[in-house]
PDB file of N, CA and C in Angstrom:
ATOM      1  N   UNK A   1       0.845  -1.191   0.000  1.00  0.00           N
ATOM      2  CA  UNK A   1       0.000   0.000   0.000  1.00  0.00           C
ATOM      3  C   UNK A   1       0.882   1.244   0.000  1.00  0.00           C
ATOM      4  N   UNK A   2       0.620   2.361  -0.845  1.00  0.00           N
ATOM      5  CA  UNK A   2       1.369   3.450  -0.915  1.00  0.00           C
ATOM      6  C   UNK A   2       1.417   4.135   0.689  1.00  0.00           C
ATOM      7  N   UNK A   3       2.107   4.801   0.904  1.00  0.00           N
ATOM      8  CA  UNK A   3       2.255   5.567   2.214  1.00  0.00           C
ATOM      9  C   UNK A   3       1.468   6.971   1.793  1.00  0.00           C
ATOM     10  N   UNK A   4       1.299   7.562   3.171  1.00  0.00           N
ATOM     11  CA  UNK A   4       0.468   8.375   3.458  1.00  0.00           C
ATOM     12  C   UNK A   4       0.842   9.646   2.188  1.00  0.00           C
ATOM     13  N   UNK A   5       0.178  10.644   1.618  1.00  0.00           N
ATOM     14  CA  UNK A   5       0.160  11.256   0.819  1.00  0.00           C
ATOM     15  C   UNK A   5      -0.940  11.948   0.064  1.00  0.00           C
ATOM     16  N   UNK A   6      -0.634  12.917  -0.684  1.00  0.00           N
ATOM     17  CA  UNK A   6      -1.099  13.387  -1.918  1.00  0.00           C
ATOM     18  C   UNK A   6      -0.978  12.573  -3.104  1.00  0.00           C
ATOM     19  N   UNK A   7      -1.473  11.734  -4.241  1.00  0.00           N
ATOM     20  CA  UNK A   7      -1.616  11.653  -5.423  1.00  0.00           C
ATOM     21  C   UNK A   7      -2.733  11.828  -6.515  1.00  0.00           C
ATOM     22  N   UNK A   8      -2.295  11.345  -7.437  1.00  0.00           N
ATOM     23  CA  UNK A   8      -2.683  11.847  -8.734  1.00  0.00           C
ATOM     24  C   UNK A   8      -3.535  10.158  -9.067  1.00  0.00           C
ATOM     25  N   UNK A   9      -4.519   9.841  -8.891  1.00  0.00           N
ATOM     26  CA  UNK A   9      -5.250   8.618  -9.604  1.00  0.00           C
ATOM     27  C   UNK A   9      -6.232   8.617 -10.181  1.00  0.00           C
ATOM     28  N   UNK A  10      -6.268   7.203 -11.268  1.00  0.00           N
ATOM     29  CA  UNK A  10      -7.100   7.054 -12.404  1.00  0.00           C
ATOM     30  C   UNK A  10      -7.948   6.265 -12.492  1.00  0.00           C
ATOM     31  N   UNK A  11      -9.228   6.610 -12.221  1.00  0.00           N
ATOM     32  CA  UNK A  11      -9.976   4.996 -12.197  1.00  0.00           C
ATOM     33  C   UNK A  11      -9.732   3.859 -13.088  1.00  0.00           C
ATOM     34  N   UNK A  12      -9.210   3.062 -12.917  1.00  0.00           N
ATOM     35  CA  UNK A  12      -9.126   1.607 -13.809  1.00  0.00           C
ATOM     36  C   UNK A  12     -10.083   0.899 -14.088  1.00  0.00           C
ATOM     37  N   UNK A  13     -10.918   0.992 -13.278  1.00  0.00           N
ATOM     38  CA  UNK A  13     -12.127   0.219 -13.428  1.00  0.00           C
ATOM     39  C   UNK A  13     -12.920   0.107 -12.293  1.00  0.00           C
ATOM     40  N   UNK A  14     -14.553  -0.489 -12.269  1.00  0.00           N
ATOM     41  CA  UNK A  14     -15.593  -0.788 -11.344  1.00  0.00           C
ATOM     42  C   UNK A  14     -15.825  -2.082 -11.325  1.00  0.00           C
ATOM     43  N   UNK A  15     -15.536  -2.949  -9.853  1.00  0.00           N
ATOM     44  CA  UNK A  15     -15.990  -4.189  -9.532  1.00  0.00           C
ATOM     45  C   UNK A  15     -16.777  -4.143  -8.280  1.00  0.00           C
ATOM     46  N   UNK A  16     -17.770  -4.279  -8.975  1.00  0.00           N
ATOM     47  CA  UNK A  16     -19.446  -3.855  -8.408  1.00  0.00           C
ATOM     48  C   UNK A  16     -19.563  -2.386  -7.801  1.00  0.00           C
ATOM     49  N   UNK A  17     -19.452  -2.802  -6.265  1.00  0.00           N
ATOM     50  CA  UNK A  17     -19.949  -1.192  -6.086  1.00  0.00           C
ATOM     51  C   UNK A  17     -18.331  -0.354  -5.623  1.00  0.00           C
ATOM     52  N   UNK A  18     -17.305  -1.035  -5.707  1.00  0.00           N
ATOM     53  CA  UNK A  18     -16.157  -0.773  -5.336  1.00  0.00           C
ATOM     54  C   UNK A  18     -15.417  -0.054  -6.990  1.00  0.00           C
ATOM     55  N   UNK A  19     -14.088   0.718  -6.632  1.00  0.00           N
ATOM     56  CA  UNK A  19     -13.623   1.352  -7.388  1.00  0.00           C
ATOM     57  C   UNK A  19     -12.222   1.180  -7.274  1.00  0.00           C
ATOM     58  N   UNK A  20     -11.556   0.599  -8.553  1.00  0.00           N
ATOM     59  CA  UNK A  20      -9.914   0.826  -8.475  1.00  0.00           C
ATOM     60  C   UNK A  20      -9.485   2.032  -9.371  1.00  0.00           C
ATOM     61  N   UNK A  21      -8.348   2.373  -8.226  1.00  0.00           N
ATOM     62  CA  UNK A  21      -7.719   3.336  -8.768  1.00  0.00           C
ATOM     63  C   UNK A  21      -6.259   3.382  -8.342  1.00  0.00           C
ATOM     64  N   UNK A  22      -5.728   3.538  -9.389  1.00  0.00           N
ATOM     65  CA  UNK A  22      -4.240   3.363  -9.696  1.00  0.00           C
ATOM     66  C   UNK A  22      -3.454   4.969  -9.603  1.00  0.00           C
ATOM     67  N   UNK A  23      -2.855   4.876  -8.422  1.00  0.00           N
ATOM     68  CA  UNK A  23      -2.009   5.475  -8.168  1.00  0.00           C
ATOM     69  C   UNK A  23      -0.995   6.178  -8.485  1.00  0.00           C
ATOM     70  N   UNK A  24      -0.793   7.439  -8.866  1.00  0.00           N
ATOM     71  CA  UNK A  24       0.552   7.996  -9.755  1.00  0.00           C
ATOM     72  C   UNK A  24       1.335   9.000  -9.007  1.00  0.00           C
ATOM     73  N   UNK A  25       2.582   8.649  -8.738  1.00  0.00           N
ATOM     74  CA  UNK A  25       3.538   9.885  -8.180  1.00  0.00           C
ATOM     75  C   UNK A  25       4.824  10.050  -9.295  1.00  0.00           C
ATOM     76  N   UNK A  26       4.727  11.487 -10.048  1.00  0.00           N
ATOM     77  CA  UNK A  26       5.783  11.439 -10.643  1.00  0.00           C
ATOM     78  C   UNK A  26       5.370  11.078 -12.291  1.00  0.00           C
ATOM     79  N   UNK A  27       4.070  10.446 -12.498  1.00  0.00           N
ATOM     80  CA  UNK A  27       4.484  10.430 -13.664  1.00  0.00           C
ATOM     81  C   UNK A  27       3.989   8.786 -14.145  1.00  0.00           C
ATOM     82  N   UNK A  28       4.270   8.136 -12.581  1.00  0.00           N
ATOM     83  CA  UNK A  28       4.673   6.572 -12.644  1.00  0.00           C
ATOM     84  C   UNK A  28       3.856   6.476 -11.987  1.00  0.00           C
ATOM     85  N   UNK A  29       3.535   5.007 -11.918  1.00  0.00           N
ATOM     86  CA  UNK A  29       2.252   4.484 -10.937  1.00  0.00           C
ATOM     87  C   UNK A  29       2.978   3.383  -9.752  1.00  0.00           C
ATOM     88  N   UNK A  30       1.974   3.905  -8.675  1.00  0.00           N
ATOM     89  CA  UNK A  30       3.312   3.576  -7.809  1.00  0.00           C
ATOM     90  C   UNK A  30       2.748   2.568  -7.067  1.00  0.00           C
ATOM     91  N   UNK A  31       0.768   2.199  -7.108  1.00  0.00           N
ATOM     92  CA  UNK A  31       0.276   1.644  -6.279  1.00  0.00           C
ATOM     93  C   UNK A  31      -1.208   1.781  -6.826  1.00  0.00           C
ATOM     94  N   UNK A  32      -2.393   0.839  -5.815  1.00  0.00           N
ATOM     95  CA  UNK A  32      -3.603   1.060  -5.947  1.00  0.00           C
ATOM     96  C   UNK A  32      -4.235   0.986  -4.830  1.00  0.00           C
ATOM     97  N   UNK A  33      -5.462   1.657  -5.238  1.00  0.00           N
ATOM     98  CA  UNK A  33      -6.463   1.367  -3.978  1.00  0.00           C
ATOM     99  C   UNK A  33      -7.531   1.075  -4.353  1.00  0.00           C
ATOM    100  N   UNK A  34      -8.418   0.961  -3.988  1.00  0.00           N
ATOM    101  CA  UNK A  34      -9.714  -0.051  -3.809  1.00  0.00           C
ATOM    102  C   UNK A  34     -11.014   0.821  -2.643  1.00  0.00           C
ATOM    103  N   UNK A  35     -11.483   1.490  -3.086  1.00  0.00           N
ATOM    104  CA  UNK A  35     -12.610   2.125  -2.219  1.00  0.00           C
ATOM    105  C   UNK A  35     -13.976   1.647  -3.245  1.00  0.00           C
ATOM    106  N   UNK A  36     -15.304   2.663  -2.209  1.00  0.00           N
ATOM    107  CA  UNK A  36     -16.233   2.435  -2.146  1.00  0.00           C
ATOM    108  C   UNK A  36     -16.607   3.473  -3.437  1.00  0.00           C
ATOM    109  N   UNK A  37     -17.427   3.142  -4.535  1.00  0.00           N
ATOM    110  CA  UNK A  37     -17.864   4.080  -5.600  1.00  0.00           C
ATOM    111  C   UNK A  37     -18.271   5.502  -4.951  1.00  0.00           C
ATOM    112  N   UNK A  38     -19.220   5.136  -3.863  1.00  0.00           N
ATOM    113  CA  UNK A  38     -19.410   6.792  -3.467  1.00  0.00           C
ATOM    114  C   UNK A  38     -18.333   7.445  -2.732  1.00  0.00           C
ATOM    115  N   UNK A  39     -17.297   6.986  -2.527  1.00  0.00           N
ATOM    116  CA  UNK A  39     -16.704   7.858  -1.982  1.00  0.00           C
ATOM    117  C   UNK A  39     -15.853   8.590  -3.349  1.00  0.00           C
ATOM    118  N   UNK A  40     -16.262   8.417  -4.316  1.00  0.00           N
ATOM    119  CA  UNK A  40     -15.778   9.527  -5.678  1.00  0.00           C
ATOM    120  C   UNK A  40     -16.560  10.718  -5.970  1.00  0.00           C
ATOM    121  N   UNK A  41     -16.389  11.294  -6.214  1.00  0.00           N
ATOM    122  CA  UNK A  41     -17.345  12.669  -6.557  1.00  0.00           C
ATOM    123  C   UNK A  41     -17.698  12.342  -7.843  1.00  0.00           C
ATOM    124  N   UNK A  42     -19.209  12.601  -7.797  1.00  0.00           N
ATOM    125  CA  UNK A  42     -20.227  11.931  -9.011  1.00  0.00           C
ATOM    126  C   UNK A  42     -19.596  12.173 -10.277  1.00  0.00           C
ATOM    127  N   UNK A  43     -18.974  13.228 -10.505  1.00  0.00           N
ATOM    128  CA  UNK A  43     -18.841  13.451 -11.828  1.00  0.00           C
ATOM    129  C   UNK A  43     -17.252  13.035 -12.231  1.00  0.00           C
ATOM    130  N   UNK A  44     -16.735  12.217 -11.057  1.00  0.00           N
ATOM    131  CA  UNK A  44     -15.298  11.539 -11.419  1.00  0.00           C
ATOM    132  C   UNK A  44     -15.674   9.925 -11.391  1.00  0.00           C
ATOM    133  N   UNK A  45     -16.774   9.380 -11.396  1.00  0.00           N
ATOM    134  CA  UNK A  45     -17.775   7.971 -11.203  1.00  0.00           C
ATOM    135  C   UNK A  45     -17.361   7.190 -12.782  1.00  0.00           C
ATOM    136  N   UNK A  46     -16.302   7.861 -13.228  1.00  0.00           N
ATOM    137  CA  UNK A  46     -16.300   6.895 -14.683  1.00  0.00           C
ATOM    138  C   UNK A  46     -14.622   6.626 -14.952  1.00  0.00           C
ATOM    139  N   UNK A  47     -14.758   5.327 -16.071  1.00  0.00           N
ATOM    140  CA  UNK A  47     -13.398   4.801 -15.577  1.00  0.00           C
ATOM    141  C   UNK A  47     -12.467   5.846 -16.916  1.00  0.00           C
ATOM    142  N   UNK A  48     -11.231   6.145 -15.767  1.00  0.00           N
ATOM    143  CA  UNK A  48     -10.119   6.881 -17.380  1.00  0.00           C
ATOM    144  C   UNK A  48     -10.536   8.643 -16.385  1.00  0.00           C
ATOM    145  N   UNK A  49     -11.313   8.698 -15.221  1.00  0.00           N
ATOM    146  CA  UNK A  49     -11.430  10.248 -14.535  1.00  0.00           C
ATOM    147  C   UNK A  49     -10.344  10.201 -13.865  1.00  0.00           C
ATOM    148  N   UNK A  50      -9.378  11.050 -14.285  1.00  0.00           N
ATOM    149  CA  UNK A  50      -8.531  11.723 -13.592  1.00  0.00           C
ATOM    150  C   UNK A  50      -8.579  12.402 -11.975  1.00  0.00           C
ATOM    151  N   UNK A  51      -8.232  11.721 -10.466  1.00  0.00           N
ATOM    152  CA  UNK A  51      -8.801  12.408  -9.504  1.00  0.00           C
ATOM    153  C   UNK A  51      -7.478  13.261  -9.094  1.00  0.00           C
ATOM    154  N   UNK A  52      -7.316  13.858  -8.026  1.00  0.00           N
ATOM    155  CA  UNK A  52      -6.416  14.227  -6.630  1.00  0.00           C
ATOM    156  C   UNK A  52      -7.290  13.575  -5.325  1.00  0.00           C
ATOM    157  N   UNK A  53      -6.149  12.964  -4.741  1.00  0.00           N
ATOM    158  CA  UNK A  53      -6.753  12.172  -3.460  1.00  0.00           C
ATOM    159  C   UNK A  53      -5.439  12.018  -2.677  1.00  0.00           C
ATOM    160  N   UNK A  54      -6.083  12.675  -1.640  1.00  0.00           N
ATOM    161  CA  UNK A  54      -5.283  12.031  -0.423  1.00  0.00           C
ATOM    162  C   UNK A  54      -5.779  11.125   0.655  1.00  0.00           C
ATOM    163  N   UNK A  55      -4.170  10.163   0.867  1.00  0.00           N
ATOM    164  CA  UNK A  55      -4.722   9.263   1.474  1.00  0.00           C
ATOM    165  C   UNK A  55      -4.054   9.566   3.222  1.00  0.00           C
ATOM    166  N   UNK A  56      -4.324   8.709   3.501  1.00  0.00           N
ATOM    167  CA  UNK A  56      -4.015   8.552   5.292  1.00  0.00           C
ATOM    168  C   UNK A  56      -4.737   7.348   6.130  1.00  0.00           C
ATOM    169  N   UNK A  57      -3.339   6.791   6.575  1.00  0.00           N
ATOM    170  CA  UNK A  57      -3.945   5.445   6.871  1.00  0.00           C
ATOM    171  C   UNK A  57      -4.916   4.346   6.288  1.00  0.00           C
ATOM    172  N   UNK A  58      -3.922   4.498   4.895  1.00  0.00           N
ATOM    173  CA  UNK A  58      -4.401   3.595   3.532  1.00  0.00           C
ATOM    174  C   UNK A  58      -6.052   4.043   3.472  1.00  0.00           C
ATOM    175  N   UNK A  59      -6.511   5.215   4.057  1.00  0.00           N
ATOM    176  CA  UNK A  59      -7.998   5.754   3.190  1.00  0.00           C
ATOM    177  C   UNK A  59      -7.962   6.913   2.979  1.00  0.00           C
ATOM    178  N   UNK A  60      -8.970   7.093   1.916  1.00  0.00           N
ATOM    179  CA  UNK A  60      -8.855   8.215   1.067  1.00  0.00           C
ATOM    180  C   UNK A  60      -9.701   9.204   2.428  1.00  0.00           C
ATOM    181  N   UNK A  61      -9.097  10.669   2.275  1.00  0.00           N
ATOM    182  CA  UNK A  61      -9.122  11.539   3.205  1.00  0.00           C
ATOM    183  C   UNK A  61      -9.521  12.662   2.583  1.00  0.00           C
ATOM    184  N   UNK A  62      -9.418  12.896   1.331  1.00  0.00           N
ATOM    185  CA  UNK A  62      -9.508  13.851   0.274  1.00  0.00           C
ATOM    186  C   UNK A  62      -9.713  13.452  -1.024  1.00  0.00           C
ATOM    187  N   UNK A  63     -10.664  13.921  -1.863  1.00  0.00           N
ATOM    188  CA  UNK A  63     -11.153  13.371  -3.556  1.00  0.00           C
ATOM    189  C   UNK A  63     -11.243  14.441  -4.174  1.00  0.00           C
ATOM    190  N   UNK A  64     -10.689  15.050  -5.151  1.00  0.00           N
ATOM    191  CA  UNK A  64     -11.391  15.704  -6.148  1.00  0.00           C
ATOM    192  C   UNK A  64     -11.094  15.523  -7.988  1.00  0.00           C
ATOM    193  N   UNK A  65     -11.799  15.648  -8.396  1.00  0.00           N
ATOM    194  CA  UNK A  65     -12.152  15.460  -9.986  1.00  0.00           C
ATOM    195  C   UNK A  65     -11.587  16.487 -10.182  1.00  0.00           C
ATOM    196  N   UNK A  66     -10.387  16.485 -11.550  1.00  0.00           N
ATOM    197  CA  UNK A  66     -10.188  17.012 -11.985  1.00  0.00           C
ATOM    198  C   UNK A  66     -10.251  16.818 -13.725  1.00  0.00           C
ATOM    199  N   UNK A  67     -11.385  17.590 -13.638  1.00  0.00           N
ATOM    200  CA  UNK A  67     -11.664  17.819 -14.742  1.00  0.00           C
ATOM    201  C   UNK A  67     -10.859  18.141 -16.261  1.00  0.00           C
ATOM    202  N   UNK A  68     -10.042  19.352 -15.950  1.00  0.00           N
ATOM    203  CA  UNK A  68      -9.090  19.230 -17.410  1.00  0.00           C
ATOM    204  C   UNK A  68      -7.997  18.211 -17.571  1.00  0.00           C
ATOM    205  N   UNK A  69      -7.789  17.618 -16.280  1.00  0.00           N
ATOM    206  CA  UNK A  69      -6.455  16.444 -16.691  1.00  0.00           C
ATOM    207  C   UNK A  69      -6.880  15.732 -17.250  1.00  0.00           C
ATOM    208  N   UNK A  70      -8.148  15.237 -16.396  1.00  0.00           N
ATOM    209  CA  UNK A  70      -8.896  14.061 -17.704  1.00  0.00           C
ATOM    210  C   UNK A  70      -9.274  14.489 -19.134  1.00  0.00           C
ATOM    211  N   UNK A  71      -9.597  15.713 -19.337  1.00  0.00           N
ATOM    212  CA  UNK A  71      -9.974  15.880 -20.634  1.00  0.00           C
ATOM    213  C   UNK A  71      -8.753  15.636 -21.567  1.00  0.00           C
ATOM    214  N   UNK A  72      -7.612  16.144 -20.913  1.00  0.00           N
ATOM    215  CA  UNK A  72      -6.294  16.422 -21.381  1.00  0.00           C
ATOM    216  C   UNK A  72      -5.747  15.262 -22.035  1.00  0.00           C
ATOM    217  N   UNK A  73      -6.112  13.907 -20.893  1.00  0.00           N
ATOM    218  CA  UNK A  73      -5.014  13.396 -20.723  1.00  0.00           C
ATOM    219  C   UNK A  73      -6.022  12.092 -22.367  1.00  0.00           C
ATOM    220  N   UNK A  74      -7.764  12.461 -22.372  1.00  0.00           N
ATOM    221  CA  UNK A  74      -8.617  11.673 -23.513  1.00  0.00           C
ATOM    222  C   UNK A  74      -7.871  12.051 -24.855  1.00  0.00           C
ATOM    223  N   UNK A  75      -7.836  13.744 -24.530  1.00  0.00           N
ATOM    224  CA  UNK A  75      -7.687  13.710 -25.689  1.00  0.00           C
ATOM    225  C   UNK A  75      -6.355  13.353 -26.251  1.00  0.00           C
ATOM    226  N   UNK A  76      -4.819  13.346 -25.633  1.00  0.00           N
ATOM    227  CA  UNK A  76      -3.780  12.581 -25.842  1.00  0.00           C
ATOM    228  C   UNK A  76      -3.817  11.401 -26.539  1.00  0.00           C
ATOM    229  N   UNK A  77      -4.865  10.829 -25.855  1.00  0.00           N
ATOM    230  CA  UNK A  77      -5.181   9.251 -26.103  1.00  0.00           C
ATOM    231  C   UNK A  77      -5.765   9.439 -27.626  1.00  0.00           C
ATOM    232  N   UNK A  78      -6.731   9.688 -27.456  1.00  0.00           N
ATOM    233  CA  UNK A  78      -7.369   9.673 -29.262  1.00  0.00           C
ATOM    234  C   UNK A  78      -6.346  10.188 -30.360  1.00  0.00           C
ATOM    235  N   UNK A  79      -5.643  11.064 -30.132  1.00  0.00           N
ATOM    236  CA  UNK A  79      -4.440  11.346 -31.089  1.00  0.00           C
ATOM    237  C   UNK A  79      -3.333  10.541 -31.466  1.00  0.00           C
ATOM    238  N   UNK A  80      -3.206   9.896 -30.153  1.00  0.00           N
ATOM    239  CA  UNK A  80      -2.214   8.890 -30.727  1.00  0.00           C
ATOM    240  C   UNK A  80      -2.875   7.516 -31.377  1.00  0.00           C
ATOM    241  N   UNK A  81      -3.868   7.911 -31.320  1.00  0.00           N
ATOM    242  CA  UNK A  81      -4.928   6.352 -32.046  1.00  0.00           C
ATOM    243  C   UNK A  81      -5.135   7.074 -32.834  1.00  0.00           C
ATOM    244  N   UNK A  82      -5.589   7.722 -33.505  1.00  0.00           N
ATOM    245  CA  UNK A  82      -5.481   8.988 -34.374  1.00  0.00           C
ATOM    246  C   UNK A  82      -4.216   8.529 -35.644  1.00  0.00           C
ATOM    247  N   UNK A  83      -3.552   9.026 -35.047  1.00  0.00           N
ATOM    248  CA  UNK A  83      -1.562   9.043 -35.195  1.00  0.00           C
ATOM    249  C   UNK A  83      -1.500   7.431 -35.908  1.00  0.00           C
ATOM    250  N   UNK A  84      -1.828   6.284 -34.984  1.00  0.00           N
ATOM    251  CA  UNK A  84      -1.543   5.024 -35.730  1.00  0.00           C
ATOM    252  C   UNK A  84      -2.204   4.671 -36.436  1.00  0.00           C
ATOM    253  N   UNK A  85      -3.994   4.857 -36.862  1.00  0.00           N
ATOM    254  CA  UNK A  85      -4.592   4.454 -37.572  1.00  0.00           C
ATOM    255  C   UNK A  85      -4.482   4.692 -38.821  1.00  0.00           C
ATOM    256  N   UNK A  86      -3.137   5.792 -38.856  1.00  0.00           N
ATOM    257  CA  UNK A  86      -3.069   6.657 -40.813  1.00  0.00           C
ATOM    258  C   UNK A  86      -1.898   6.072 -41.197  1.00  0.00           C
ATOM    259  N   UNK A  87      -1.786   4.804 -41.505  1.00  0.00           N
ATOM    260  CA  UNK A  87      -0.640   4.147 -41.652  1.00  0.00           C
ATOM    261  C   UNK A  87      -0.275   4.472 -42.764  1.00  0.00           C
ATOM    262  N   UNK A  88       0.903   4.625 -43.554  1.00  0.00           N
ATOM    263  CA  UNK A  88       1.262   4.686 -44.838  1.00  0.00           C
ATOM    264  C   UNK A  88       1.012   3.566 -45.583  1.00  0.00           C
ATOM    265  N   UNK A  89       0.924   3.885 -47.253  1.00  0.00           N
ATOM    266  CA  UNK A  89       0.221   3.058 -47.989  1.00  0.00           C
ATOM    267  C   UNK A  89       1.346   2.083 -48.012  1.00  0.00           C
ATOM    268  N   UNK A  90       1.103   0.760 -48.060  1.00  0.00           N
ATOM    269  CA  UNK A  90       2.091   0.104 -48.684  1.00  0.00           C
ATOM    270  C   UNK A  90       2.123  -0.569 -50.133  1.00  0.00           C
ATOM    271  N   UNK A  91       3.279  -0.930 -50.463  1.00  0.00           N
ATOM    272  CA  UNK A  91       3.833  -0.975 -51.886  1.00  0.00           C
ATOM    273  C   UNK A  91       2.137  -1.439 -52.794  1.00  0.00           C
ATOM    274  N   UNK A  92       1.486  -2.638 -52.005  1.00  0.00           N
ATOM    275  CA  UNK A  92       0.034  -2.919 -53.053  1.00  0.00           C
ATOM    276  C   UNK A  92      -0.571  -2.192 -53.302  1.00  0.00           C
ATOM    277  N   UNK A  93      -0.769  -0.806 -52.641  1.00  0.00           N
ATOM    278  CA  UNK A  93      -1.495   0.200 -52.292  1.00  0.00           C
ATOM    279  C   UNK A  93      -1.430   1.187 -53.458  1.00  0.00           C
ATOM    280  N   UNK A  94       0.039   1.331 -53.734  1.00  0.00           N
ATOM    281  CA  UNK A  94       0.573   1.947 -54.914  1.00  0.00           C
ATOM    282  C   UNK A  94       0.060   1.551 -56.199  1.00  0.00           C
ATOM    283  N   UNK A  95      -0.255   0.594 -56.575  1.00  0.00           N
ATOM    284  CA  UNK A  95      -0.618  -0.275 -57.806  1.00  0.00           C
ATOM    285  C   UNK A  95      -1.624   0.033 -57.831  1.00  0.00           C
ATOM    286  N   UNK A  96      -2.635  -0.022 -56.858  1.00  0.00           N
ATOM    287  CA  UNK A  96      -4.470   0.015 -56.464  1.00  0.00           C
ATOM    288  C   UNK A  96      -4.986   1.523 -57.312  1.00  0.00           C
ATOM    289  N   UNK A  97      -3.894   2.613 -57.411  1.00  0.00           N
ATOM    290  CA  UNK A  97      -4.060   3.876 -57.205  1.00  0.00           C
ATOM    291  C   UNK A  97      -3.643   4.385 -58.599  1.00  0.00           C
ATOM    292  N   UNK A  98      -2.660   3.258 -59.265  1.00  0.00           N
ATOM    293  CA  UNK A  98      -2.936   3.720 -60.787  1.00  0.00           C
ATOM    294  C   UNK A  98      -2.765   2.694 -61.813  1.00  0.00           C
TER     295      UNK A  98
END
Protein backbone atom coordinates (compact mmCIF):
# COMPACT_ATOMS: atom_id res chain seq x y z
CA UNK A 1 0.00 0.00 0.00
CA UNK A 2 1.37 3.45 -0.92
CA UNK A 3 2.26 5.57 2.21
CA UNK A 4 0.47 8.37 3.46
CA UNK A 5 0.16 11.26 0.82
CA UNK A 6 -1.10 13.39 -1.92
CA UNK A 7 -1.62 11.65 -5.42
CA UNK A 8 -2.68 11.85 -8.73
CA UNK A 9 -5.25 8.62 -9.60
CA UNK A 10 -7.10 7.05 -12.40
CA UNK A 11 -9.98 5.00 -12.20
CA UNK A 12 -9.13 1.61 -13.81
CA UNK A 13 -12.13 0.22 -13.43
CA UNK A 14 -15.59 -0.79 -11.34
CA UNK A 15 -15.99 -4.19 -9.53
CA UNK A 16 -19.45 -3.86 -8.41
CA UNK A 17 -19.95 -1.19 -6.09
CA UNK A 18 -16.16 -0.77 -5.34
CA UNK A 19 -13.62 1.35 -7.39
CA UNK A 20 -9.91 0.83 -8.48
CA UNK A 21 -7.72 3.34 -8.77
CA UNK A 22 -4.24 3.36 -9.70
CA UNK A 23 -2.01 5.48 -8.17
CA UNK A 24 0.55 8.00 -9.75
CA UNK A 25 3.54 9.89 -8.18
CA UNK A 26 5.78 11.44 -10.64
CA UNK A 27 4.48 10.43 -13.66
CA UNK A 28 4.67 6.57 -12.64
CA UNK A 29 2.25 4.48 -10.94
CA UNK A 30 3.31 3.58 -7.81
CA UNK A 31 0.28 1.64 -6.28
CA UNK A 32 -3.60 1.06 -5.95
CA UNK A 33 -6.46 1.37 -3.98
CA UNK A 34 -9.71 -0.05 -3.81
CA UNK A 35 -12.61 2.13 -2.22
CA UNK A 36 -16.23 2.43 -2.15
CA UNK A 37 -17.86 4.08 -5.60
CA UNK A 38 -19.41 6.79 -3.47
CA UNK A 39 -16.70 7.86 -1.98
CA UNK A 40 -15.78 9.53 -5.68
CA UNK A 41 -17.34 12.67 -6.56
CA UNK A 42 -20.23 11.93 -9.01
CA UNK A 43 -18.84 13.45 -11.83
CA UNK A 44 -15.30 11.54 -11.42
CA UNK A 45 -17.78 7.97 -11.20
CA UNK A 46 -16.30 6.90 -14.68
CA UNK A 47 -13.40 4.80 -15.58
CA UNK A 48 -10.12 6.88 -17.38
CA UNK A 49 -11.43 10.25 -14.53
CA UNK A 50 -8.53 11.72 -13.59
CA UNK A 51 -8.80 12.41 -9.50
CA UNK A 52 -6.42 14.23 -6.63
CA UNK A 53 -6.75 12.17 -3.46
CA UNK A 54 -5.28 12.03 -0.42
CA UNK A 55 -4.72 9.26 1.47
CA UNK A 56 -4.02 8.55 5.29
CA UNK A 57 -3.95 5.45 6.87
CA UNK A 58 -4.40 3.59 3.53
CA UNK A 59 -8.00 5.75 3.19
CA UNK A 60 -8.85 8.22 1.07
CA UNK A 61 -9.12 11.54 3.21
CA UNK A 62 -9.51 13.85 0.27
CA UNK A 63 -11.15 13.37 -3.56
CA UNK A 64 -11.39 15.70 -6.15
CA UNK A 65 -12.15 15.46 -9.99
CA UNK A 66 -10.19 17.01 -11.98
CA UNK A 67 -11.66 17.82 -14.74
CA UNK A 68 -9.09 19.23 -17.41
CA UNK A 69 -6.45 16.44 -16.69
CA UNK A 70 -8.90 14.06 -17.70
CA UNK A 71 -9.97 15.88 -20.63
CA UNK A 72 -6.29 16.42 -21.38
CA UNK A 73 -5.01 13.40 -20.72
CA UNK A 74 -8.62 11.67 -23.51
CA UNK A 75 -7.69 13.71 -25.69
CA UNK A 76 -3.78 12.58 -25.84
CA UNK A 77 -5.18 9.25 -26.10
CA UNK A 78 -7.37 9.67 -29.26
CA UNK A 79 -4.44 11.35 -31.09
CA UNK A 80 -2.21 8.89 -30.73
CA UNK A 81 -4.93 6.35 -32.05
CA UNK A 82 -5.48 8.99 -34.37
CA UNK A 83 -1.56 9.04 -35.19
CA UNK A 84 -1.54 5.02 -35.73
CA UNK A 85 -4.59 4.45 -37.57
CA UNK A 86 -3.07 6.66 -40.81
CA UNK A 87 -0.64 4.15 -41.65
CA UNK A 88 1.26 4.69 -44.84
CA UNK A 89 0.22 3.06 -47.99
CA UNK A 90 2.09 0.10 -48.68
CA UNK A 91 3.83 -0.98 -51.89
CA UNK A 92 0.03 -2.92 -53.05
CA UNK A 93 -1.50 0.20 -52.29
CA UNK A 94 0.57 1.95 -54.91
CA UNK A 95 -0.62 -0.27 -57.81
CA UNK A 96 -4.47 0.02 -56.46
CA UNK A 97 -4.06 3.88 -57.21
CA UNK A 98 -2.94 3.72 -60.79
Amino acid sequence: MPSDGTYTAVVDRFEEDLAVLLLEADGDTVGEVVVDEAALPADGRHVDAVLAVELEDDELVEVTYTEAETDERSDQAQSRFDSLSQRPPSGDDKDDAG
